[in-house]
N, C-alpha and C. Protein backbone atom coordinates (compact mmCIF):
# COMPACT_ATOMS: atom_id res chain seq x y z
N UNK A 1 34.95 -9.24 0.80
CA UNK A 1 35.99 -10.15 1.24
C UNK A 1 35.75 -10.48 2.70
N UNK A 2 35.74 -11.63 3.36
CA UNK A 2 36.01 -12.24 4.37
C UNK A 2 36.55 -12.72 5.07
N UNK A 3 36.97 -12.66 6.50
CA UNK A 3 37.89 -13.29 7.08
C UNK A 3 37.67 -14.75 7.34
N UNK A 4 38.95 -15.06 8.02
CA UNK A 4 38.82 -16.65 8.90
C UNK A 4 37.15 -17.03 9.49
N UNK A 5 37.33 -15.71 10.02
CA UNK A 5 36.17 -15.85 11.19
C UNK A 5 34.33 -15.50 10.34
N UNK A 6 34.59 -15.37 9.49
CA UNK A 6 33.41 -14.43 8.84
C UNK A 6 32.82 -13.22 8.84
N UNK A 7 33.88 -12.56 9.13
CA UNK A 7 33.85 -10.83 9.45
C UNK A 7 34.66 -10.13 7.74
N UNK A 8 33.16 -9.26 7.49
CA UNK A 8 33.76 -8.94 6.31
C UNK A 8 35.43 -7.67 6.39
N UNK A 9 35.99 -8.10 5.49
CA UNK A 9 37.11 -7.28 5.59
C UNK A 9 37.22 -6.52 4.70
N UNK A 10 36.73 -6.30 3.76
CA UNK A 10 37.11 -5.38 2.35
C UNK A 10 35.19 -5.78 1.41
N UNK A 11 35.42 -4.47 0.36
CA UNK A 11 34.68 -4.65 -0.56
C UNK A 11 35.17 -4.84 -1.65
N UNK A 12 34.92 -5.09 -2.94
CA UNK A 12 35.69 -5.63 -4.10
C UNK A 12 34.42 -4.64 -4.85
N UNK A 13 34.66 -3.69 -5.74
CA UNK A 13 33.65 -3.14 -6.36
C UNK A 13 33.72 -3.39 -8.16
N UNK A 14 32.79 -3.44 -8.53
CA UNK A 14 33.21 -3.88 -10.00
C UNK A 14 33.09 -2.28 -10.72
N UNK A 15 33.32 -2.51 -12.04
CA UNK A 15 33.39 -1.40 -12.20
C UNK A 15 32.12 -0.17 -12.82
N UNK A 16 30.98 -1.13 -12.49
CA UNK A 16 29.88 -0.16 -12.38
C UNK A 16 29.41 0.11 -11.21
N UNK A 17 29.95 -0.53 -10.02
CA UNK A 17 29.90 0.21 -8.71
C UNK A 17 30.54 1.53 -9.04
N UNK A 18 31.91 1.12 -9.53
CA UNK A 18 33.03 2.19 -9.66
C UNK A 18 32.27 3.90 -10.52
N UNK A 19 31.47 3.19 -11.56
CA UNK A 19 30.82 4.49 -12.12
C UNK A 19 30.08 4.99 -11.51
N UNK A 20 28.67 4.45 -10.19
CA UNK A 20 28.25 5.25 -9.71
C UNK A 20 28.62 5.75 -8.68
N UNK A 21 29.66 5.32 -8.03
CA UNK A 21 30.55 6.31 -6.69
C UNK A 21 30.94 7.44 -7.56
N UNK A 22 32.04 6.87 -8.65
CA UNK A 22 32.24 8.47 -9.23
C UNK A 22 31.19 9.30 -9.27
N UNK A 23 30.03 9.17 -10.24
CA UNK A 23 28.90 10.30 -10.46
C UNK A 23 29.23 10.76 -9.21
N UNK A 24 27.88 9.68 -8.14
CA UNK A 24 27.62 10.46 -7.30
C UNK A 24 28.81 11.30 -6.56
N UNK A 25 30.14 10.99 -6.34
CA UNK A 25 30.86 11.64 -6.10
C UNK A 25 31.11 12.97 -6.62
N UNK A 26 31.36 12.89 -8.24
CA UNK A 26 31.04 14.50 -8.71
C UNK A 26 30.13 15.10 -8.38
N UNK A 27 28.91 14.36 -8.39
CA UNK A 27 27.90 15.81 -7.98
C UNK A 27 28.02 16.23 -7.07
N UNK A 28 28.20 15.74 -6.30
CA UNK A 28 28.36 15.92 -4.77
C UNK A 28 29.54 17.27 -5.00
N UNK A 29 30.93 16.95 -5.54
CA UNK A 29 31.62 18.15 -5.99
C UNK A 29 31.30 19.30 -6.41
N UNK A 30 30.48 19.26 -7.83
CA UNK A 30 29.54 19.78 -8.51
C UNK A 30 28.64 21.12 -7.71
N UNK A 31 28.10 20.57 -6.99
CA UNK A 31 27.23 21.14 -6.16
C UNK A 31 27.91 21.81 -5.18
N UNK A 32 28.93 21.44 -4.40
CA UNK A 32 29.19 22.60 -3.30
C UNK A 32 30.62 23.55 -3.96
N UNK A 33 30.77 23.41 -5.15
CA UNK A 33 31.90 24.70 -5.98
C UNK A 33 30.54 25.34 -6.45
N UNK A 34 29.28 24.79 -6.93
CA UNK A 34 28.46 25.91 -7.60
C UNK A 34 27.35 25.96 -6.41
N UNK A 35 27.74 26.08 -4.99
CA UNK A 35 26.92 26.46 -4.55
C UNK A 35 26.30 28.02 -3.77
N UNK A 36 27.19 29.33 -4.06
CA UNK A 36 26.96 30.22 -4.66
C UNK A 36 25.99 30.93 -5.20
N UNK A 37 26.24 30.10 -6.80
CA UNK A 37 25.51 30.25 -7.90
C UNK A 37 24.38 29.70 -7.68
N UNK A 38 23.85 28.32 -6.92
CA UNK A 38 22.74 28.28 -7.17
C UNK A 38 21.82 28.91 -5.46
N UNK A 39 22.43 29.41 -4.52
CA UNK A 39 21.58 30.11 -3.89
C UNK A 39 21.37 31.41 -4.60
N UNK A 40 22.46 32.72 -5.10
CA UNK A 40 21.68 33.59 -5.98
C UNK A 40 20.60 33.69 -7.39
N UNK A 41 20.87 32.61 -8.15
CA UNK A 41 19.75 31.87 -8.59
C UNK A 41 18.30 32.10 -7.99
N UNK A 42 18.43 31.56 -6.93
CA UNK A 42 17.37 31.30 -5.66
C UNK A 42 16.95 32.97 -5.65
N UNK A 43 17.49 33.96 -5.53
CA UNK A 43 17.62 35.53 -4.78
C UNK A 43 16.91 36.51 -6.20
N UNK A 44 16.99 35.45 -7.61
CA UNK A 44 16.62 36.49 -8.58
C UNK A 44 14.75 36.55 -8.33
N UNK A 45 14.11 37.90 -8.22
CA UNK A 45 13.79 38.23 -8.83
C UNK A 45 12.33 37.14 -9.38
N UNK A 46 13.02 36.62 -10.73
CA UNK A 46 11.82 36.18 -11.77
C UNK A 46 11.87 35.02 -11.10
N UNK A 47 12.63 33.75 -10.43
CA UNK A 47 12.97 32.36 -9.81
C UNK A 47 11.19 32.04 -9.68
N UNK A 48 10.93 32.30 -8.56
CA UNK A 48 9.36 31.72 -8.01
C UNK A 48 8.54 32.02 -9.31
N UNK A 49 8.68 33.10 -10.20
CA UNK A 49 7.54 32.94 -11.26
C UNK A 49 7.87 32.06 -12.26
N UNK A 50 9.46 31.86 -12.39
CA UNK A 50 9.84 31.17 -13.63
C UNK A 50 9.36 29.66 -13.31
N UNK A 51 9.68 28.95 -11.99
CA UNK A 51 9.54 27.80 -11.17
C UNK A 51 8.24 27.26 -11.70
N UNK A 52 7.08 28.38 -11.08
CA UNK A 52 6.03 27.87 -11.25
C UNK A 52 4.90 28.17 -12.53
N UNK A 53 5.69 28.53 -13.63
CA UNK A 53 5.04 27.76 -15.10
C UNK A 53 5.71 26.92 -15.49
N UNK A 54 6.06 25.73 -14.47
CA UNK A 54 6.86 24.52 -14.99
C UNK A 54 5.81 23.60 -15.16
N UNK A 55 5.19 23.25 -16.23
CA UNK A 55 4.56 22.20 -16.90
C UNK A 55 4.71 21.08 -17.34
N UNK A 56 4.55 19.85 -16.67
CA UNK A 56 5.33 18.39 -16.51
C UNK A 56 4.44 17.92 -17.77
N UNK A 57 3.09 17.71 -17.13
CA UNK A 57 1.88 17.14 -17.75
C UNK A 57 0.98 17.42 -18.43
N UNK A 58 0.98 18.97 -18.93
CA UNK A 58 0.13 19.77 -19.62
C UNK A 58 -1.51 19.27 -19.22
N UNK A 59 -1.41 19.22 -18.06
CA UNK A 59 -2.77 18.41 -17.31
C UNK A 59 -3.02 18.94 -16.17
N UNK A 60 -4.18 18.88 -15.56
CA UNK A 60 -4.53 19.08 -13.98
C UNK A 60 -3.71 18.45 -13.06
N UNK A 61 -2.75 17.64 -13.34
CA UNK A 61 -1.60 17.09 -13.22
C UNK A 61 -0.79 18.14 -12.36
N UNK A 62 -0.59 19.23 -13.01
CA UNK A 62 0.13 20.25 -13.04
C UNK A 62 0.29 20.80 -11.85
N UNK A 63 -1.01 20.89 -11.27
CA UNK A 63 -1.56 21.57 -9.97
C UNK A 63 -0.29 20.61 -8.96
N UNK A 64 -0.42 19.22 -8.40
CA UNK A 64 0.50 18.97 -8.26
C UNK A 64 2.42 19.55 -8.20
N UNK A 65 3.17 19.83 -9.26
CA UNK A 65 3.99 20.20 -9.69
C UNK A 65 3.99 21.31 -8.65
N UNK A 66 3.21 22.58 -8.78
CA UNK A 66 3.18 23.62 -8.20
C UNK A 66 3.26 23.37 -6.71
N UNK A 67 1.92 22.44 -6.31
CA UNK A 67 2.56 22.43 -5.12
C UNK A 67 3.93 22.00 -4.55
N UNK A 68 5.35 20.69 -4.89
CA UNK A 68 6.28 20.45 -4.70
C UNK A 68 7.11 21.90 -4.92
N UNK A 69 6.74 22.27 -5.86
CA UNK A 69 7.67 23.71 -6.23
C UNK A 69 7.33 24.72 -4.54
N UNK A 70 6.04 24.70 -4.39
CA UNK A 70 6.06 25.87 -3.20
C UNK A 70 6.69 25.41 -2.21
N UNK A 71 7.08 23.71 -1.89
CA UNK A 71 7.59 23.57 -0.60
C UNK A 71 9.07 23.78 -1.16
N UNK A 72 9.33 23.43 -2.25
CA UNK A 72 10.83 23.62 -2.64
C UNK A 72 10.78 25.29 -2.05
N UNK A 73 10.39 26.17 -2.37
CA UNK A 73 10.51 27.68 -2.57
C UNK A 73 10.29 28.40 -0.69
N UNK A 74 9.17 27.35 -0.41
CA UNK A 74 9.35 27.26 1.47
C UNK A 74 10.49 26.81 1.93
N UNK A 75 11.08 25.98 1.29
CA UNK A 75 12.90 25.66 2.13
C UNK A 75 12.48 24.20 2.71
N UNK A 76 11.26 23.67 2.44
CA UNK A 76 10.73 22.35 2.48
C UNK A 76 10.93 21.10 1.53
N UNK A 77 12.17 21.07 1.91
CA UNK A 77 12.93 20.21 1.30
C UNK A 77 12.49 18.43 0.86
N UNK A 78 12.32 18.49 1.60
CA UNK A 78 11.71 16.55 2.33
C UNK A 78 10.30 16.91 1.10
N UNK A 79 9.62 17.84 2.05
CA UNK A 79 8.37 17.84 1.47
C UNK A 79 8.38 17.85 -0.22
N UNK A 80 9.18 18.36 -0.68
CA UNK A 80 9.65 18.84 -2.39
C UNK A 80 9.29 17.55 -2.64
N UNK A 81 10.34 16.97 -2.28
CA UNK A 81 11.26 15.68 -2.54
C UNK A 81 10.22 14.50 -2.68
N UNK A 82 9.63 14.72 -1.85
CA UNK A 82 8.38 13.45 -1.81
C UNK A 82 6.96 13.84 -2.41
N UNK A 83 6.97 14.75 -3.00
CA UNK A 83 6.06 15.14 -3.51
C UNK A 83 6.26 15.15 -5.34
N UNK A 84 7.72 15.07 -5.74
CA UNK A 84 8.49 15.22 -6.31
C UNK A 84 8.54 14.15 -7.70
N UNK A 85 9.11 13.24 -6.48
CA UNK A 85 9.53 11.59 -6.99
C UNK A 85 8.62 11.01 -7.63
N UNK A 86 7.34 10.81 -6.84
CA UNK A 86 6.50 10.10 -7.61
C UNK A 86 5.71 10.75 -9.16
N UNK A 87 5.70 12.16 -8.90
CA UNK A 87 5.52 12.82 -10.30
C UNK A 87 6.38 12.33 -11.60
N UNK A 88 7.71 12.56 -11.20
CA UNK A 88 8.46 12.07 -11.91
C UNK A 88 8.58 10.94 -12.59
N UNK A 89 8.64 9.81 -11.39
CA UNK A 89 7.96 8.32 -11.80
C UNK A 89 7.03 8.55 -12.75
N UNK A 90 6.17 9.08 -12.21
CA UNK A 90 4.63 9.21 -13.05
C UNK A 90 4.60 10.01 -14.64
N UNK A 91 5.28 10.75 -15.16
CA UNK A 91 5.87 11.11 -16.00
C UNK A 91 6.70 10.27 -17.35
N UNK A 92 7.62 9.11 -16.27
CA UNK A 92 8.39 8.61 -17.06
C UNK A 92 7.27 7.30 -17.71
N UNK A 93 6.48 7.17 -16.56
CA UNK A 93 5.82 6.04 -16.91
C UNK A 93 4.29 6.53 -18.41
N UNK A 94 4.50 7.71 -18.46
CA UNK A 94 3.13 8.23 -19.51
C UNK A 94 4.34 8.50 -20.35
N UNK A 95 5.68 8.78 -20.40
CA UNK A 95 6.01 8.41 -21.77
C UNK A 95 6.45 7.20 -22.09
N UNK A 96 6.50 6.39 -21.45
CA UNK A 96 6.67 4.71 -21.90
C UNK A 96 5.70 4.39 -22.40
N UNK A 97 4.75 4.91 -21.70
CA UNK A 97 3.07 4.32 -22.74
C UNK A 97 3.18 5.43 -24.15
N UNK A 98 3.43 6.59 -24.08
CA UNK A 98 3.50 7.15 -25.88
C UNK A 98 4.14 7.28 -26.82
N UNK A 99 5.34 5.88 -26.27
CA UNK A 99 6.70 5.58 -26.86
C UNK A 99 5.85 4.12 -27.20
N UNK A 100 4.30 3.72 -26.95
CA UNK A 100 4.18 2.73 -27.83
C UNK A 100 4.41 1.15 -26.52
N UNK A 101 4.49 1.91 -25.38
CA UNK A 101 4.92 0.38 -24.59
C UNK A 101 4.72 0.09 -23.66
N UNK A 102 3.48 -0.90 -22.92
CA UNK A 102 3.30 -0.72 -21.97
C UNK A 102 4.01 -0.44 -20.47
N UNK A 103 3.47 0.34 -19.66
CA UNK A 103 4.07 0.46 -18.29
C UNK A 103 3.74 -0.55 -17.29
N UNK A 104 2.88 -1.52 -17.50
CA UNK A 104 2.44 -2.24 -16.37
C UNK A 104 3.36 -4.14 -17.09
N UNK A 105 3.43 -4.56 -15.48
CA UNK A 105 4.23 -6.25 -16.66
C UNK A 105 3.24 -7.09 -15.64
N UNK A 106 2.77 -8.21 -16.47
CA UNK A 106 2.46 -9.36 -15.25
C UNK A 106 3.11 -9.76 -14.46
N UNK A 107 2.46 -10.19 -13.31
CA UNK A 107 3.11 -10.44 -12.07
C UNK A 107 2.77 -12.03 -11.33
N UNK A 108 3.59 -12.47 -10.78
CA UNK A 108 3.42 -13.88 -10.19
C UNK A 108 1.79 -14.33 -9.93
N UNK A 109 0.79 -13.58 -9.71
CA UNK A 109 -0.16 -13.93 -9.42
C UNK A 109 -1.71 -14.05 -9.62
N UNK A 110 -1.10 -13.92 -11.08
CA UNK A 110 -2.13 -13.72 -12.56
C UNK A 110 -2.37 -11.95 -12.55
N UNK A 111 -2.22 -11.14 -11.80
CA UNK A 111 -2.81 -9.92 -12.25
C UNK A 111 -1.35 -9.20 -12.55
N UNK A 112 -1.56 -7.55 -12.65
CA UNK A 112 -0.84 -6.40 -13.47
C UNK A 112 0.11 -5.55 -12.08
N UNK A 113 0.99 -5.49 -12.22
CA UNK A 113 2.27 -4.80 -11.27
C UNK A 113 2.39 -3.26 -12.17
N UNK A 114 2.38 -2.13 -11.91
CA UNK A 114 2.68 -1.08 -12.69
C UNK A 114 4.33 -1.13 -12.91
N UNK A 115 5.39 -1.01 -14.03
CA UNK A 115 6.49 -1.34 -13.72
C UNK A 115 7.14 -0.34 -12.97
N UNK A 116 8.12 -0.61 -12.26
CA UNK A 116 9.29 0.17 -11.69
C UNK A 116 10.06 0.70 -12.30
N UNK A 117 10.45 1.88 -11.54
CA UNK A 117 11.26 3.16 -12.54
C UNK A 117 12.64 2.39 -13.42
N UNK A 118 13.15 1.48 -12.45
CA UNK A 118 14.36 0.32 -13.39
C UNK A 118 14.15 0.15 -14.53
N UNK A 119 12.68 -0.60 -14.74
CA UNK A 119 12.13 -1.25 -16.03
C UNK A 119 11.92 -0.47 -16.89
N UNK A 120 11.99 1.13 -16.72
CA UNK A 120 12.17 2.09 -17.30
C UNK A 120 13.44 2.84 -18.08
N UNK A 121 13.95 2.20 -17.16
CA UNK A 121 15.26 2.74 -17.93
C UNK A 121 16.14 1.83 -18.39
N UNK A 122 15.42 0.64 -18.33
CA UNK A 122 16.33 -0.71 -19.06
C UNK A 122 15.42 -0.87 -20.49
N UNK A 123 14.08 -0.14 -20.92
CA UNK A 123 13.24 -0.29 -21.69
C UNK A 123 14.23 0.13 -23.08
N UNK A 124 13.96 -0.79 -24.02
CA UNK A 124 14.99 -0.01 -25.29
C UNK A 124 14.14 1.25 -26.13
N UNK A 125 12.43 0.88 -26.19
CA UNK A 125 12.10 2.30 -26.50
C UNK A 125 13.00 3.86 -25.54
N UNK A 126 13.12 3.16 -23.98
CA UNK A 126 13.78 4.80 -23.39
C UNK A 126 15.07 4.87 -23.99
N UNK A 127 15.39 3.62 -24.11
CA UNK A 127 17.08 3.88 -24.81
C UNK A 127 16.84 4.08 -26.17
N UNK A 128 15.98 4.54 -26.52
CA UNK A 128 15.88 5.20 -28.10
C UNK A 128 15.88 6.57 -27.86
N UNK A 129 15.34 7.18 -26.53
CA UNK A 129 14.79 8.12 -26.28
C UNK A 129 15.94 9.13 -25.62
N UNK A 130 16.49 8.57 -24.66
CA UNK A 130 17.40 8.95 -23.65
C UNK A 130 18.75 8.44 -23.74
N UNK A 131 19.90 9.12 -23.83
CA UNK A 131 21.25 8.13 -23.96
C UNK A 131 21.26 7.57 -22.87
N UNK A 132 22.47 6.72 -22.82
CA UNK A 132 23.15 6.52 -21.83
C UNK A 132 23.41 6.96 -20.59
N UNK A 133 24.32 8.41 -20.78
CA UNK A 133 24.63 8.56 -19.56
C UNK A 133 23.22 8.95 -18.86
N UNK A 134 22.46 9.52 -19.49
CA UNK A 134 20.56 10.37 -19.00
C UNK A 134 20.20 9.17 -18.80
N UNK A 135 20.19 8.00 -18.74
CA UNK A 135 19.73 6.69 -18.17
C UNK A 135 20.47 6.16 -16.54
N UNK A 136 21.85 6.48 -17.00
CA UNK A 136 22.77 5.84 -16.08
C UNK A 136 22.36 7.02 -14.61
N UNK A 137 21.75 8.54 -15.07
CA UNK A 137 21.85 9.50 -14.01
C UNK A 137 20.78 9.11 -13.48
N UNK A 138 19.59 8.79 -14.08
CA UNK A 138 18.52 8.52 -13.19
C UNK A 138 18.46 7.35 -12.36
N UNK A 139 19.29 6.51 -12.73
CA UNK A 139 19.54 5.29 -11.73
C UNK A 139 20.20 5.90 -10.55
N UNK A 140 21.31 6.61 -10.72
CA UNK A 140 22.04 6.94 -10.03
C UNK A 140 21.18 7.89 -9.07
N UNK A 141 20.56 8.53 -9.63
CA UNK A 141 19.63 9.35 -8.64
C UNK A 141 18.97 9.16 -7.88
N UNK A 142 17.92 7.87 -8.65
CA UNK A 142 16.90 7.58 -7.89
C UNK A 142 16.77 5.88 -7.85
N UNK A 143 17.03 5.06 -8.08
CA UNK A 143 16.72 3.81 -8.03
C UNK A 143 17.97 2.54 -7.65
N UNK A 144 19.35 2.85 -7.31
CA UNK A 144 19.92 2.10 -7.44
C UNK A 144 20.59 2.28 -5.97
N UNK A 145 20.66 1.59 -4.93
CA UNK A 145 21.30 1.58 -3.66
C UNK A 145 22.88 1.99 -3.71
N UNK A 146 23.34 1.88 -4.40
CA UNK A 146 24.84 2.67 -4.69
C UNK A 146 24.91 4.42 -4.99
N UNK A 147 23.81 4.64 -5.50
CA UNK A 147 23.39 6.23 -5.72
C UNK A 147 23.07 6.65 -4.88
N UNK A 148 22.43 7.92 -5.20
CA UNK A 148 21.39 8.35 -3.89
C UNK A 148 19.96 7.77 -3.99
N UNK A 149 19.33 6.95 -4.60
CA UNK A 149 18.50 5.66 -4.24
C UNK A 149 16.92 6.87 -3.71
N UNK A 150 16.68 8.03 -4.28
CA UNK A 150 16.00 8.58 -3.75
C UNK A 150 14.76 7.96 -4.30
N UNK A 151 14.27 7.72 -5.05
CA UNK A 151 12.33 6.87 -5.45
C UNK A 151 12.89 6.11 -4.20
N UNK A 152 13.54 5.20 -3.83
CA UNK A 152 13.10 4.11 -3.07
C UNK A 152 13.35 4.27 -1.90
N UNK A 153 13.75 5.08 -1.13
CA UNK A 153 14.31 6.06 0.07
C UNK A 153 12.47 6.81 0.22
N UNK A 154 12.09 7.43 -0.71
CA UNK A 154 10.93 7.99 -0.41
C UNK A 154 9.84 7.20 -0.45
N UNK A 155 10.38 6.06 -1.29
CA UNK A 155 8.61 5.24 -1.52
C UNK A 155 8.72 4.54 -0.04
N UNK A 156 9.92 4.18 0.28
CA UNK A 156 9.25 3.06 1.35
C UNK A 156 9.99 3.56 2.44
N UNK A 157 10.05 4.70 2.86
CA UNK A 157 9.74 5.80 3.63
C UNK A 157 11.29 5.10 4.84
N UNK A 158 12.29 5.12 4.12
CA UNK A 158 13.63 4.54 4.74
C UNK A 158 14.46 5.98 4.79
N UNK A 159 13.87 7.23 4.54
CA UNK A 159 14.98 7.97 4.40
C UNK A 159 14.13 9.14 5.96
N UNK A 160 14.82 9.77 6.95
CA UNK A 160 14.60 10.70 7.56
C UNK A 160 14.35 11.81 6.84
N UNK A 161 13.26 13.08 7.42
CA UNK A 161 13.01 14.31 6.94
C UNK A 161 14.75 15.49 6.63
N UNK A 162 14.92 15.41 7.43
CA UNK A 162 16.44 16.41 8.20
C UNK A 162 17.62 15.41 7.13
N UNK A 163 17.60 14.35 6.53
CA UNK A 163 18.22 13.67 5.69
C UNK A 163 18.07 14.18 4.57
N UNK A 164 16.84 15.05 3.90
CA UNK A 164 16.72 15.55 1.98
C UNK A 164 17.20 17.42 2.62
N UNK A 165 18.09 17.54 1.97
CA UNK A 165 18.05 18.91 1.78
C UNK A 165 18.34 19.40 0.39
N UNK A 166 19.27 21.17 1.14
CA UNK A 166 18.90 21.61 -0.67
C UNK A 166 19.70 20.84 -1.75
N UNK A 167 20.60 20.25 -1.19
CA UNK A 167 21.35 19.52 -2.08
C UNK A 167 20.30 18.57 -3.27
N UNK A 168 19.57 17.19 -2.66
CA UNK A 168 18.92 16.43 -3.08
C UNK A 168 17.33 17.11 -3.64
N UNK A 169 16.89 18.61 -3.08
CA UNK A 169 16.08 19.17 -3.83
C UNK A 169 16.47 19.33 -5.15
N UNK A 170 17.42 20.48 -5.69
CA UNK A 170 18.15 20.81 -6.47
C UNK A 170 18.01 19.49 -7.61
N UNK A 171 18.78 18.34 -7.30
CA UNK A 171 18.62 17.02 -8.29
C UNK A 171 17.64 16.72 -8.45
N UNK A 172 16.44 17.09 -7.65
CA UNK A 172 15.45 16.44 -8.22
C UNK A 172 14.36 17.28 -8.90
N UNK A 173 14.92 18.77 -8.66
CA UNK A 173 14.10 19.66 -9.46
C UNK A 173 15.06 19.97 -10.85
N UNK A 174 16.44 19.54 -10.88
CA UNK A 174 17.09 19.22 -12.19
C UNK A 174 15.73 18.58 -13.39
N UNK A 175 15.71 17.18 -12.37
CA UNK A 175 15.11 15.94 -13.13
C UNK A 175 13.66 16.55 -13.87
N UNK A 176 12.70 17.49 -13.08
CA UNK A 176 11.90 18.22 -13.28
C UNK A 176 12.03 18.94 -14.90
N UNK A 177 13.30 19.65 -14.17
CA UNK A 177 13.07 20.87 -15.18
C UNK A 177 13.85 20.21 -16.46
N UNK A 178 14.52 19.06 -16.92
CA UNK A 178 14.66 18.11 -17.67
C UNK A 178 13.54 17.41 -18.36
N UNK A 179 12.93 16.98 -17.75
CA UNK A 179 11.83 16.33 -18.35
C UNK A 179 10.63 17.12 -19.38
N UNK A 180 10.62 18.51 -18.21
CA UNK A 180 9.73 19.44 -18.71
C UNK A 180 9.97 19.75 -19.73
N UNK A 181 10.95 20.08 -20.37
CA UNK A 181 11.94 20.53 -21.30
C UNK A 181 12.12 19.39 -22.84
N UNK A 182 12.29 18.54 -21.91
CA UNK A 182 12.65 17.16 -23.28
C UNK A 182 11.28 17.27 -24.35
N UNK A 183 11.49 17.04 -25.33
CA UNK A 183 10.97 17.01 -26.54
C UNK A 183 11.39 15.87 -27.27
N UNK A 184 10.22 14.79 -27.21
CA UNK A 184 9.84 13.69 -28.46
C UNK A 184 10.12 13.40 -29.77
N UNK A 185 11.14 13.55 -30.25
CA UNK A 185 10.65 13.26 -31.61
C UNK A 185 9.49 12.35 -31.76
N UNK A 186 9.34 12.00 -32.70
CA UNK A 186 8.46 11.33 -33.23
C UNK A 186 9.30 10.20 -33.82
N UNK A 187 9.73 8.87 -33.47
CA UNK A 187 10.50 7.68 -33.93
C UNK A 187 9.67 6.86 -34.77
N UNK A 188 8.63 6.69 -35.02
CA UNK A 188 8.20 5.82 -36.31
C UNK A 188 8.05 6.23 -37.12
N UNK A 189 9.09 7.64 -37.39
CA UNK A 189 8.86 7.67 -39.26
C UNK A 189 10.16 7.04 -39.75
């Protein structure tokens, strides 16, 4: 909203602004009632061994993974984080290709653009794959300027070091240990 003068006075949010303030607002909740629980978490024991047989890519890939995990486990937060994201990306984008669909779209200038994590989660193979709200979180996480916007905060290097902590580690080693975890059916039978 605007004044006389052209000085904005208000925002008008619709109501999928409205859904991702909430999320991000809960987690944000979320996280400092269970935060506690997830520094003793941190204090067990098996944590660093369990961490690092986390297998994204069942690939040399992997090597990778481990390293984000050791800066996570150094208290190297930033470093996690950006080491992190693009795995992830990179992940979502090798199951778009074994869901049958390419990851790359043409681009204005006769050649191939690899797609963006968006085009990923607007893809209806992922929405075969992933509900809703597991669509709506990763926007919210990482790609949408109303969220915490972290892929695009790290890709184009708009976010300060002393800005990712354990908070935004934590979500993004969620996303990790989610992915790692998810299991394929098989949809063309």
């Amino acid at each position: 909203l605007l004044d006389d003068s052209g000085l904005i006075r208000g925002i008008v949010n619709d109501d999928e602004s409205r859904r991702f303030s909430d999320l991000k607002q809960g987690m944000i909740i979320l996280f400092q009632i269970h935060l506690p629980l997830f520094h003793s978490i941190r204090e067990k024991d098996s944590f660093e061994e369990d961490l690092r047989k986390i297998e994204l890519f069942h690939s040399n890939d992997d090597k990778h993974i481990r390293s984000a995990i050791r800066d996570f486990l150094e208290e190297d937060y930033h470093g996690f984080v950006s080491r992190a994201v693009p795995l992830i990306e990179k992940k979502l984008r090798l199951l778009l290709r074994s869901l049958g669909e390419a990851d790359i779209s043409q681009n204005n200038i006769g050649g191939f653009d690899f797609r963006p994590m968006n085009a990923f989660m607007s893809s209806q193979v992922i929405a075969d794959v992933f509900t809703e709200p597991v669509r709506f979180m990763f926007k919210v996480l990482y790609d949408d300027r109303r969220g915490f916007n972290l892929r695009n905060k790290i890709a184009h290097g708009i976010v300060e070091a002393d800005e990712i902590g354990f908070f935004h580690a934590l979500l993004v080693l969620f996303t990790i240990l989610y992915l790692a975890t998810t299991v394929i059916e098989d949809i063309t039978d």
